[in-house]
C-alpha atoms as a PDB file:
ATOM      1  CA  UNK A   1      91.840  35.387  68.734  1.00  0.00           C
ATOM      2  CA  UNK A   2      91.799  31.519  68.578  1.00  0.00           C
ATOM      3  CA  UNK A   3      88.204  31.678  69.786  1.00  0.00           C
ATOM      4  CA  UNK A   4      87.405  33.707  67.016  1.00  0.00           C
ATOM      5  CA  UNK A   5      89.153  31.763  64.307  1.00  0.00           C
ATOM      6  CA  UNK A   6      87.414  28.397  65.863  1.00  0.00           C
ATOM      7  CA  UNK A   7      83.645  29.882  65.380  1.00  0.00           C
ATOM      8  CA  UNK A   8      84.720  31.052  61.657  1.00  0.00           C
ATOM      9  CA  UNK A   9      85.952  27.680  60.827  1.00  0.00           C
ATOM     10  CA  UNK A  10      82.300  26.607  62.223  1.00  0.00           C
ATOM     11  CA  UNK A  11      80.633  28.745  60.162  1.00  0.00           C
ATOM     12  CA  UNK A  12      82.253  27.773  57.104  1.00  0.00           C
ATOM     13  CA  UNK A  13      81.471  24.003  57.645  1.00  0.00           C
ATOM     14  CA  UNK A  14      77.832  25.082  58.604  1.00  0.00           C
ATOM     15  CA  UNK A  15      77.596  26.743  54.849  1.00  0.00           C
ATOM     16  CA  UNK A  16      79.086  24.361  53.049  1.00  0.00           C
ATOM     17  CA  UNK A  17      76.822  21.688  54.617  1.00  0.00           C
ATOM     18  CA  UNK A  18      73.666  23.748  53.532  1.00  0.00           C
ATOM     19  CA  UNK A  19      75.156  24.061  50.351  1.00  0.00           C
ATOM     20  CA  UNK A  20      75.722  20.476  49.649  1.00  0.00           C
ATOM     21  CA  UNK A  21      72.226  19.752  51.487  1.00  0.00           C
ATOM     22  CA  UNK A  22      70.407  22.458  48.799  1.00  0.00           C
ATOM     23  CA  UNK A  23      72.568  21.270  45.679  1.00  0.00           C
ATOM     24  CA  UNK A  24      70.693  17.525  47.134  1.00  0.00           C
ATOM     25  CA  UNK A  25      67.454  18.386  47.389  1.00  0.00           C
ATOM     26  CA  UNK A  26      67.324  20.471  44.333  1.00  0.00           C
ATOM     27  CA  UNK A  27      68.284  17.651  42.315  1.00  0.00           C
ATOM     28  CA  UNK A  28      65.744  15.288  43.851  1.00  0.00           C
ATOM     29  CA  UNK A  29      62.989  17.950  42.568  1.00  0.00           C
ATOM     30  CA  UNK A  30      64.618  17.953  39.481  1.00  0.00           C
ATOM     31  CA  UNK A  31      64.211  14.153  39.015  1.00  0.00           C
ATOM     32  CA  UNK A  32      61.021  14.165  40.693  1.00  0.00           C
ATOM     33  CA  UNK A  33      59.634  16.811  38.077  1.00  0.00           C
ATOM     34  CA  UNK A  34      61.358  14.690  35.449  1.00  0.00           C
ATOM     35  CA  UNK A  35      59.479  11.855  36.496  1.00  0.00           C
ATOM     36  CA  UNK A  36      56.184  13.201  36.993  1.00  0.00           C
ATOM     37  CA  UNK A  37      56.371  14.885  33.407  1.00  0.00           C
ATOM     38  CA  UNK A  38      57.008  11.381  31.571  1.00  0.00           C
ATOM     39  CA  UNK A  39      54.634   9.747  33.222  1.00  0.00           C
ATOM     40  CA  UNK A  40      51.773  12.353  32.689  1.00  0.00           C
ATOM     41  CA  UNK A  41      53.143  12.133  28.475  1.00  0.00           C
ATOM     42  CA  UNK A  42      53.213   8.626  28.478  1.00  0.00           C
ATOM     43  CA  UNK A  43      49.325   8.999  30.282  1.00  0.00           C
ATOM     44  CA  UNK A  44      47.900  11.430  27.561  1.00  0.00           C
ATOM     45  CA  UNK A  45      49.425   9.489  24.575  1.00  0.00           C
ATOM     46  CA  UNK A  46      47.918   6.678  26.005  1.00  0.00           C
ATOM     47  CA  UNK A  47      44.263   8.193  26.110  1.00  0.00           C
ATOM     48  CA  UNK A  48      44.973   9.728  22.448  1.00  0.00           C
ATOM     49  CA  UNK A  49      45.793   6.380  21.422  1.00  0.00           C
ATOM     50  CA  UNK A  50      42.817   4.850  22.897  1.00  0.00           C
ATOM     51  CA  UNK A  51      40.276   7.613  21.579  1.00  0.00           C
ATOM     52  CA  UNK A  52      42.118   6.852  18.274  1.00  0.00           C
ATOM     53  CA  UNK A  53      41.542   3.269  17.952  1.00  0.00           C
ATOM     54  CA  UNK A  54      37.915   3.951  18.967  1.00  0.00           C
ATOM     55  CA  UNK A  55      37.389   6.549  16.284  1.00  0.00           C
ATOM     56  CA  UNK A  56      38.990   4.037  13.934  1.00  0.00           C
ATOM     57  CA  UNK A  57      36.528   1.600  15.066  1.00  0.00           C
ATOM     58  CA  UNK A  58      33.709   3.458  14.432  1.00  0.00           C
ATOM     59  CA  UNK A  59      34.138   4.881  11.175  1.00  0.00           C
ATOM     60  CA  UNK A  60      35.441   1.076  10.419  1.00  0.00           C
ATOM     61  CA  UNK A  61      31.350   0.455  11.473  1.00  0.00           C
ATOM     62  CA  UNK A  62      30.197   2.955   9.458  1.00  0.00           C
ATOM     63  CA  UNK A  63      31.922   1.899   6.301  1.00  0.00           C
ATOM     64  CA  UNK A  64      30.885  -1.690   6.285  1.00  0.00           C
ATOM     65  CA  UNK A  65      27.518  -0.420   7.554  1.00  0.00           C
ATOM     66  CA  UNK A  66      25.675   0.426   4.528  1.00  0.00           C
ATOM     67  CA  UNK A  67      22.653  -0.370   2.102  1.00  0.00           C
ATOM     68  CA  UNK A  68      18.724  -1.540   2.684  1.00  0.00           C
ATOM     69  CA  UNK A  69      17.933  -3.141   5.839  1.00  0.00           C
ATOM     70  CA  UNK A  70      14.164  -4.697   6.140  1.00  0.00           C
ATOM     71  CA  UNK A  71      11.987  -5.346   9.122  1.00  0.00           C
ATOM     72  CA  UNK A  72      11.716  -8.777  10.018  1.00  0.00           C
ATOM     73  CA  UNK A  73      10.014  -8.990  13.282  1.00  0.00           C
ATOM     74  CA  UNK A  74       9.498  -6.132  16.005  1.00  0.00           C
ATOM     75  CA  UNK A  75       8.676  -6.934  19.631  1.00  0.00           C
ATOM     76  CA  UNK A  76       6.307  -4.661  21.340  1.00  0.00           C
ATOM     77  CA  UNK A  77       4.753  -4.924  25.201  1.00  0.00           C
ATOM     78  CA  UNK A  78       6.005  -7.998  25.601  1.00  0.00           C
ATOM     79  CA  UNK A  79       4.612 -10.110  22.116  1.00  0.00           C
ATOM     80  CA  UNK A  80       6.712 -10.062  19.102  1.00  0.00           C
ATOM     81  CA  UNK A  81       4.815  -9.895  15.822  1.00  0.00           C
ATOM     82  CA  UNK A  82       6.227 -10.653  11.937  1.00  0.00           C
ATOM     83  CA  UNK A  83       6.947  -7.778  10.067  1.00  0.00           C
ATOM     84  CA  UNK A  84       3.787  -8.727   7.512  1.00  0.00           C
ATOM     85  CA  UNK A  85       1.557  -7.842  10.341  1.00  0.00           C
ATOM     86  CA  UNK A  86       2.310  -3.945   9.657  1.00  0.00           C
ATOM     87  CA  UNK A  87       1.435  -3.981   6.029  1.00  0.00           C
ATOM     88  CA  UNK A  88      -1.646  -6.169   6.675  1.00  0.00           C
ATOM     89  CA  UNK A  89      -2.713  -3.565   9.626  1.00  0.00           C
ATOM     90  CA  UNK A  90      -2.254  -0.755   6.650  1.00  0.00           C
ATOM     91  CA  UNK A  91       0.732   0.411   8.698  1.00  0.00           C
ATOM     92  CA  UNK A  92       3.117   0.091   5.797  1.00  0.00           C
ATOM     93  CA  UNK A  93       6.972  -1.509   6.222  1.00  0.00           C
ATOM     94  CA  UNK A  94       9.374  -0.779   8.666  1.00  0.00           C
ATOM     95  CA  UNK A  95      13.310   0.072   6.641  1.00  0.00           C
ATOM     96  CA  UNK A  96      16.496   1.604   7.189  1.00  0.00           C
ATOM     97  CA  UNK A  97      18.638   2.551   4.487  1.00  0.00           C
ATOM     98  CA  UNK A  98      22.293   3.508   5.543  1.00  0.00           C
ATOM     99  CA  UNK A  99      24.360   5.526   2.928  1.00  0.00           C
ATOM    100  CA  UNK A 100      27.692   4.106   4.225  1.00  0.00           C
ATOM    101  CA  UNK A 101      28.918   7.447   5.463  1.00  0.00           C
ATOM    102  CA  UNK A 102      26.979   8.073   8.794  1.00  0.00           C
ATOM    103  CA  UNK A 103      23.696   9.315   7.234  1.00  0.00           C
ATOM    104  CA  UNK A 104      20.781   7.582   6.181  1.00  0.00           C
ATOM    105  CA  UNK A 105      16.995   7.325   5.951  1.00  0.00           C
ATOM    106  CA  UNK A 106      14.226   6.120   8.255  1.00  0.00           C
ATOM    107  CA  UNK A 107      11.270   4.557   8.212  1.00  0.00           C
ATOM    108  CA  UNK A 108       9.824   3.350  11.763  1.00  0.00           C
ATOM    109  CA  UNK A 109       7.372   3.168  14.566  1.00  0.00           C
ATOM    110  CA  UNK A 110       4.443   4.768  12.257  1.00  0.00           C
ATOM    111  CA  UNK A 111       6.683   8.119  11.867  1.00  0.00           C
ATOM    112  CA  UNK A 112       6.768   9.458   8.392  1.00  0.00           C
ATOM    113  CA  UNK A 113      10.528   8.572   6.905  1.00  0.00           C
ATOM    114  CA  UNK A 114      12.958  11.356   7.235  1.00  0.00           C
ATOM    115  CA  UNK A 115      16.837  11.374   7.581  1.00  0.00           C
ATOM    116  CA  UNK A 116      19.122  10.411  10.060  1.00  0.00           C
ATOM    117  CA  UNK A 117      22.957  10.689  11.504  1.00  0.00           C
ATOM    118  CA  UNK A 118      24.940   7.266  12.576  1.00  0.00           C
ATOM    119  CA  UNK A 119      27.560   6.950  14.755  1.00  0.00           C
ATOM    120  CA  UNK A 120      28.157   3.585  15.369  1.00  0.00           C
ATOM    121  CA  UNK A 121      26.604   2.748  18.108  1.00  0.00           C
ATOM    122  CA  UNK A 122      22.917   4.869  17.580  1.00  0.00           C
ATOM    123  CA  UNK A 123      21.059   6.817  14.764  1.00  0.00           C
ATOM    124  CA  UNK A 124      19.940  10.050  15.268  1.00  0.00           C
ATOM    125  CA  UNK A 125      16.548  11.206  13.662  1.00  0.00           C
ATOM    126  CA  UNK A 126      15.944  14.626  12.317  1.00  0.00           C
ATOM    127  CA  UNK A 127      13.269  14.744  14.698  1.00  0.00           C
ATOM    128  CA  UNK A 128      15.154  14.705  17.456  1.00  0.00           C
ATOM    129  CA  UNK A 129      14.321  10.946  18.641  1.00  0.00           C
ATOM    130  CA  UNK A 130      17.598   8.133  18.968  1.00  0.00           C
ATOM    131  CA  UNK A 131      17.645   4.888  18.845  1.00  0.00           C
ATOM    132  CA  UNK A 132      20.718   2.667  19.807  1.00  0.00           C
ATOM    133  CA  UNK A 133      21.368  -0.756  17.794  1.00  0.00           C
ATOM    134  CA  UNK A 134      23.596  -3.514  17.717  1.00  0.00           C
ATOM    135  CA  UNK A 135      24.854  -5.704  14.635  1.00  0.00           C
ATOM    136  CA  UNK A 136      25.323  -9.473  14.456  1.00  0.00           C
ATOM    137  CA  UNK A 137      26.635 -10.544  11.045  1.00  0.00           C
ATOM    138  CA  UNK A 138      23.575  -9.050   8.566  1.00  0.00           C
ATOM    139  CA  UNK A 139      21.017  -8.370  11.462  1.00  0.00           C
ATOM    140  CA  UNK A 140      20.520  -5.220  12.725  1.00  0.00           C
ATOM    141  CA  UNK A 141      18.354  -4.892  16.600  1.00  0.00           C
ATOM    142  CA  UNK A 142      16.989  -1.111  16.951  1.00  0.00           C
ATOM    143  CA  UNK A 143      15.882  -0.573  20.418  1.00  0.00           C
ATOM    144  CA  UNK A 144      12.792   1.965  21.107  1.00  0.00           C
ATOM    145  CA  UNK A 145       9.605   1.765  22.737  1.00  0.00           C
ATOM    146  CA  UNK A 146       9.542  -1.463  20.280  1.00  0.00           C
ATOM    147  CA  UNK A 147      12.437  -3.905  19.366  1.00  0.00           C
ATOM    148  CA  UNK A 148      12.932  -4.008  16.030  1.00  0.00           C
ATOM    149  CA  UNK A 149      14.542  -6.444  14.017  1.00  0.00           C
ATOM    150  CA  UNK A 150      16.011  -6.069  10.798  1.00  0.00           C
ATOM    151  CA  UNK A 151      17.804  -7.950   7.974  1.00  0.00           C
ATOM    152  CA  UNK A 152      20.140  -6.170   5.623  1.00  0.00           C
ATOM    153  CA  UNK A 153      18.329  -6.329   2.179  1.00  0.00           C
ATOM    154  CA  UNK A 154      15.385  -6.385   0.719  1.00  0.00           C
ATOM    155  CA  UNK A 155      13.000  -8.912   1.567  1.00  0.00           C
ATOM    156  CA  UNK A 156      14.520 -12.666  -0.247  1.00  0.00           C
ATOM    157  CA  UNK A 157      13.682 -12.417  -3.873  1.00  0.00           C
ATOM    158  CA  UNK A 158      12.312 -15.645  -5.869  1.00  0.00           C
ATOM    159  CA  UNK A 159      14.190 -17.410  -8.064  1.00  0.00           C
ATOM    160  CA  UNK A 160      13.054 -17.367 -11.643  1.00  0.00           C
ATOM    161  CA  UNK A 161      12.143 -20.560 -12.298  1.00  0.00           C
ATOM    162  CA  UNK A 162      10.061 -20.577  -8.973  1.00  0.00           C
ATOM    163  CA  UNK A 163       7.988 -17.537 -10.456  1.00  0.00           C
ATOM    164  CA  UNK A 164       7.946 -18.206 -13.758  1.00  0.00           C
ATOM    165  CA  UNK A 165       8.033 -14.741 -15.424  1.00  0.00           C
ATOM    166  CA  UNK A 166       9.620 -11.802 -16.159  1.00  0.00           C
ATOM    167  CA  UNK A 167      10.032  -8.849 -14.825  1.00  0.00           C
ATOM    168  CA  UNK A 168      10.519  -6.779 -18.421  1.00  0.00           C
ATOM    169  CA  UNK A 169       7.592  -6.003 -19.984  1.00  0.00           C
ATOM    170  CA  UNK A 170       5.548  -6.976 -17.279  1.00  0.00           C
ATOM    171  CA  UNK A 171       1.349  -6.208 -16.562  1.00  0.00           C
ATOM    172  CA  UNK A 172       0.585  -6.732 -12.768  1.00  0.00           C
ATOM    173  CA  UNK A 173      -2.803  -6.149 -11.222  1.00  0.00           C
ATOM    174  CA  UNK A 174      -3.596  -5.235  -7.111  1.00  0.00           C
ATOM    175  CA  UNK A 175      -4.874  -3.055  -4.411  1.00  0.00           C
ATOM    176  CA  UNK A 176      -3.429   0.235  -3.358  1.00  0.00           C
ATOM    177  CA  UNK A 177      -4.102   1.252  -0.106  1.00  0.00           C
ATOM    178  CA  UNK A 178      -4.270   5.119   1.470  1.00  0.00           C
ATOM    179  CA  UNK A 179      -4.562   5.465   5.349  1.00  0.00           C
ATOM    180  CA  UNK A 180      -3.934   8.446   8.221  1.00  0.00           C
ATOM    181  CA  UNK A 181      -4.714  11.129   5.295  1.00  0.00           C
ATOM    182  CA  UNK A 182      -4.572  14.441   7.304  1.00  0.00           C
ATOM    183  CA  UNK A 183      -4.460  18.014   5.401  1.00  0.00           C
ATOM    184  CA  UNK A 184      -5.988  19.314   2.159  1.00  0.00           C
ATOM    185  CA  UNK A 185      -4.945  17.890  -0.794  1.00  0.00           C
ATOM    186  CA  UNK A 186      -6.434  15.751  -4.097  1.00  0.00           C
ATOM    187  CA  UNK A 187      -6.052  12.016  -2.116  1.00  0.00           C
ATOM    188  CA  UNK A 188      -8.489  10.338   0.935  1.00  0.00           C
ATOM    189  CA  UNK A 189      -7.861   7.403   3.041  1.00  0.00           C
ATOM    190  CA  UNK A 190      -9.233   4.367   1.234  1.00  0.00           C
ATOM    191  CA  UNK A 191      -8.466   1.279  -1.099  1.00  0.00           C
ATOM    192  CA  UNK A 192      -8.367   0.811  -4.994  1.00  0.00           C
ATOM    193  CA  UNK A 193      -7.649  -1.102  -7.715  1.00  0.00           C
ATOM    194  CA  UNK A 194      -4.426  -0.560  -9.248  1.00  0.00           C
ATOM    195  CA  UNK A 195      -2.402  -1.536 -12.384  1.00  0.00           C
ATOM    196  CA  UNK A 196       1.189  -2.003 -12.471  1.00  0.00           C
ATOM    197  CA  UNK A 197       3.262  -2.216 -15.896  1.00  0.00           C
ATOM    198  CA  UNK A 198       7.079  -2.555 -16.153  1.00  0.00           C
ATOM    199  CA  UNK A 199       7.196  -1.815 -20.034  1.00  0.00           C
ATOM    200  CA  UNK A 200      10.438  -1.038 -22.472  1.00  0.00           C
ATOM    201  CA  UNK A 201      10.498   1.967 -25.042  1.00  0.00           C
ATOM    202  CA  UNK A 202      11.753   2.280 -28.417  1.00  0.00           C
ATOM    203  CA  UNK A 203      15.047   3.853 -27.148  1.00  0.00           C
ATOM    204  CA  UNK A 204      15.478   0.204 -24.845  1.00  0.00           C
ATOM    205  CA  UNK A 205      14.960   1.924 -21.538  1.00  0.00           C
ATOM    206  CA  UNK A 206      12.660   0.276 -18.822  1.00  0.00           C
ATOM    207  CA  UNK A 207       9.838   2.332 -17.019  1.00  0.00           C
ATOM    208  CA  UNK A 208       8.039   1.329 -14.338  1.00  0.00           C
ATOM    209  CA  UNK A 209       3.886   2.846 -13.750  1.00  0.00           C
ATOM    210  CA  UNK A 210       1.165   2.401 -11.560  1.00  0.00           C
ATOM    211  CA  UNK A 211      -2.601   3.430 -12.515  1.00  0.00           C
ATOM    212  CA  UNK A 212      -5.345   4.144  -9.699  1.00  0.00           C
ATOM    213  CA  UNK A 213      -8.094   2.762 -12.272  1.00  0.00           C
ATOM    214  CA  UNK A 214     -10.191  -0.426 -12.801  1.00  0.00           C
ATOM    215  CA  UNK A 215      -9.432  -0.121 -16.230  1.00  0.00           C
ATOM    216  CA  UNK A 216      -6.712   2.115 -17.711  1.00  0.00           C
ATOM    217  CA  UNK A 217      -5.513   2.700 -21.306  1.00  0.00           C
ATOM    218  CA  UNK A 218      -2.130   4.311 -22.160  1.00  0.00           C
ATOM    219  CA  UNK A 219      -3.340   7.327 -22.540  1.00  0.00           C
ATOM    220  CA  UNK A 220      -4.664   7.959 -18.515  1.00  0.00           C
ATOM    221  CA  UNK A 221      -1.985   9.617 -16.314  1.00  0.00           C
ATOM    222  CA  UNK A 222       0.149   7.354 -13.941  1.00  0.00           C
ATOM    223  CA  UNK A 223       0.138   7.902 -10.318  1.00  0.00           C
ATOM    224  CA  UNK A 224       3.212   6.944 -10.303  1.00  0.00           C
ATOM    225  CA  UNK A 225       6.014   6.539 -12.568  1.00  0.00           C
ATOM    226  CA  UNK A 226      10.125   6.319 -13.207  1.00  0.00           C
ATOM    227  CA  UNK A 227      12.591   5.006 -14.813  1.00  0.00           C
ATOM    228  CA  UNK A 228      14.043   1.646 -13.393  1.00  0.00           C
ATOM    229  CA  UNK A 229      16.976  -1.069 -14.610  1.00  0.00           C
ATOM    230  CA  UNK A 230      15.162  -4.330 -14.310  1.00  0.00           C
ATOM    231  CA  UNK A 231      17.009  -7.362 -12.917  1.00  0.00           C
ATOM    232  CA  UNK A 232      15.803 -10.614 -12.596  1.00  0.00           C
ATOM    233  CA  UNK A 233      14.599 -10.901  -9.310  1.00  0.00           C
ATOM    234  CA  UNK A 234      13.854  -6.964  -8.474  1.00  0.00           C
ATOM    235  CA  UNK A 235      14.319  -3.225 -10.607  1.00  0.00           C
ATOM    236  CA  UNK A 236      15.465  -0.181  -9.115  1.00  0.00           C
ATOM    237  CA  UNK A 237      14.955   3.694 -10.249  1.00  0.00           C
ATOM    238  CA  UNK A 238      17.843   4.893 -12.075  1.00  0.00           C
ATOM    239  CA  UNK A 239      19.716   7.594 -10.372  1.00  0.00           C
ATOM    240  CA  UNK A 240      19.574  11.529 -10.661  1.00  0.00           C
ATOM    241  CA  UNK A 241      16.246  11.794 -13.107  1.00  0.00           C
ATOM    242  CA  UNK A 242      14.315  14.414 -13.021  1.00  0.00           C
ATOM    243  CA  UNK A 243      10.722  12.999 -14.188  1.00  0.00           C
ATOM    244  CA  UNK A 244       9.491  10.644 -11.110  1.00  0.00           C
ATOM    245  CA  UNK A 245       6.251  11.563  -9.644  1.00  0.00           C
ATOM    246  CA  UNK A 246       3.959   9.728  -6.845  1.00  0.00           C
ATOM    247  CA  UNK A 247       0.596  11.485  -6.989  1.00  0.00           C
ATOM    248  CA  UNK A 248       1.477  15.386  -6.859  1.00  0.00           C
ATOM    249  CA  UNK A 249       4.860  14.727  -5.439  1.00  0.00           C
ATOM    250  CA  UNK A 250       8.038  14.885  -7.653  1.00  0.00           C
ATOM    251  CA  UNK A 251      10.925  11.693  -5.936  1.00  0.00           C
ATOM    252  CA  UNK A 252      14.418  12.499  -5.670  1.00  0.00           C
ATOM    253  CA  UNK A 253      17.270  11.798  -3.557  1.00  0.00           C
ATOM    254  CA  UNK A 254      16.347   9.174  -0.707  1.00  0.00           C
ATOM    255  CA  UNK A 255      12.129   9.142  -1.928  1.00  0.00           C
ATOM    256  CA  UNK A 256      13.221   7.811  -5.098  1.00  0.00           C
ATOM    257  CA  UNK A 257      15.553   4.954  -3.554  1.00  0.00           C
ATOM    258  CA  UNK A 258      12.568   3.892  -1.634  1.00  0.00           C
ATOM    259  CA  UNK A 259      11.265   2.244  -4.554  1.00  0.00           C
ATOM    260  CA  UNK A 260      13.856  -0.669  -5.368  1.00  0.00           C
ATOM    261  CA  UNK A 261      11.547  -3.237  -5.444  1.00  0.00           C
ATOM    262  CA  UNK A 262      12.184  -6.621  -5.200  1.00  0.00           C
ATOM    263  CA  UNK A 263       9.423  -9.857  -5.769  1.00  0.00           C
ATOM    264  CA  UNK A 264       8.545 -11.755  -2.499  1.00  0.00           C
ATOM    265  CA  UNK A 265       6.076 -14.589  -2.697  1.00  0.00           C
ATOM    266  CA  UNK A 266       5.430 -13.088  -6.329  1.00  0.00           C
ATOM    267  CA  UNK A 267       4.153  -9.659  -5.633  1.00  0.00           C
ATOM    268  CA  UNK A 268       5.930  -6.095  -5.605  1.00  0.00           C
ATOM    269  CA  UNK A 269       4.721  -3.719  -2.461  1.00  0.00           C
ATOM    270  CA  UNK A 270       5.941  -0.640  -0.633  1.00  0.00           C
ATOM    271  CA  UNK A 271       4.831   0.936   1.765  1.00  0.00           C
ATOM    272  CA  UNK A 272       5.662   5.352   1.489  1.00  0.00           C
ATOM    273  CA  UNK A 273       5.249   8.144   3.690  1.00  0.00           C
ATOM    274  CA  UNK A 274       3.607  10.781   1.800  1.00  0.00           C
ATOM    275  CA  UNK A 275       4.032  14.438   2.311  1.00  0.00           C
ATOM    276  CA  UNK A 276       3.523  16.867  -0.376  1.00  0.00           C
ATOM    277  CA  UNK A 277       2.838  20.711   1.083  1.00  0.00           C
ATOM    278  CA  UNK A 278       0.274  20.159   3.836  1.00  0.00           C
ATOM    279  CA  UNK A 279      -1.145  17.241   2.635  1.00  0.00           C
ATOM    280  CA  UNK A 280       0.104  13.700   4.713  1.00  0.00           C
ATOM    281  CA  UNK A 281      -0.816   9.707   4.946  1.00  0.00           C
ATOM    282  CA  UNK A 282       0.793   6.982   4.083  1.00  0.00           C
ATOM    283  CA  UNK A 283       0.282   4.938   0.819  1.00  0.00           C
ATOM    284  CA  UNK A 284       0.277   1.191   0.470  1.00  0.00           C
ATOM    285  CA  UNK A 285       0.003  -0.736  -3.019  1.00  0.00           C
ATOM    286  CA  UNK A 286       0.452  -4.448  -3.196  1.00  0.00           C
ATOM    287  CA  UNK A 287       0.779  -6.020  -7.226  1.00  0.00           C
ATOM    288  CA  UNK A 288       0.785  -9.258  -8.530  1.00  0.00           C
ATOM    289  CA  UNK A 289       1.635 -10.156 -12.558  1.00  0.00           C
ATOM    290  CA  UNK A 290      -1.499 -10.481 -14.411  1.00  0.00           C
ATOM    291  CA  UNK A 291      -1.917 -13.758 -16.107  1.00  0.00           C
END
């Protein structure tokens, strides 16, 4: 009987011993899993804080990253060249326009302009083709199978004393240029003489023409012509109208932007992409005032 009530009493101990031993090690896995869980929240709200601040960062980029941006030099197989080389070789200019918002519009490497998506760190053309860039204060590097260079503007407009004119009601006199003319249409690669006229109506609005002619009179049809606000060193279309043609092709949106033009070394020139149905080539016209 004592033996019995001696291995009982044993027993007892034993399962109170594994009791306290469980109650132990079930709290350490408590903790543990405690741990492990604050750690891992701490860990993810640092990564969404991180992705956060980047975001921030680059929609900060693309709101200060906005307006014209001209070619100033490109560097290609090793020798950089000035950006006048392009227009000289008829290859037109080299821009970038950035709408502030992460889209924008193209002109580069000898492609015909079309749109593009920015996020910061590259822009994305509609066909397909990225470039990465980097900023330092108001120049822009574009890296491709050519280094390009760009400054944000237009090219530096003359002062008006330097030039000595006006803009309003303005006659100007050059070449116009047409190169890489592929499809069927009414145009041919080749160069003429062209007239230029920034003129005022009776109503006080500014329009600005060009005329493929020699000689033109008022009553010949422009090749091209819009409606611009003149400034003292450049004009600019004016927004949203409806009657802007170049050749057969009606400009809106982005194609009518194009033609802010400002005076450098006292001409106006632009260089355009022309597409209009399946007729292509680019278009080149260089003006100087007429004395």
């Amino acid at each position: 009987m004592a033996h019995q009530m001696n291995n009982q009493k044993t027993d007892s101990g034993t399962i109170v011993r594994r009791a306290i031993i469980l109650a132990v090690l079930l709290v350490f896995i408590l903790a543990a899993f405690f741990l492990i869980s604050r750690i891992g929240a701490r860990q993810r709200a640092g990564i969404h804080t991180a992705q956060h601040s980047e975001a921030a960062a680059v929609q900060s980029d693309l709101a200060s990253l906005s307006g014209y941006y001209t070619l100033r030099a490109y560097s290609l197989n090793g020798e950089t060249h000035e950006a006048d080389a392009l227009e000289k070789e008829g290859r037109g200019s080299w821009y970038l326009l950035f709408n502030g918002d992460g889209s924008g519009y193209a002109c580069i490497m000898d492609q015909k302009p079309c749109g593009f998506q920015d996020d910061g760190r590259q822009i994305c053309l509609e066909d397909g083709s990225v470039y990465p860039y980097q900023i330092t204060e108001d120049t822009l590097t574009l890296y491709g199978s050519a280094v390009m260079i760009f400054a944000h503007g237009e090219p530096n407009p003359e002062e008006e004393d330097a030039h000595g004119f006006q803009l309003a009601n303005s006659t100007w006199f050059g070449t116009l240029k047409i190169s890489k003319h592929s499809g069927k249409g009414s145009l041919a690669n080749g160069e003429r003489p062209v007239w230029g006229i920034i003129k005022e109506n009776s109503s006080g609005d500014y329009y600005f023409e060009l005329y493929d002619k020699e000689f033109y009179t008022i009553e010949d049809l422009p090749v091209l012509s819009m409606w611009v606000n003149v400034f003292d060193d450049h004009i600019e279309p004016v927004s949203d109208q409806e009657d802007a043609w170049y050749f057969d092709l009606q400009l809106t949106g982005d194609e009518l932007n194009v033609f802010k033009l400002y005076l450098k070394d006292d001409h106006l020139s632009r260089s355009f992409w022309y597409t209009c149905g399946k007729e292509h080539c680019n278009i080149y016209f260089e003006i100087f005032p007429d004395p």
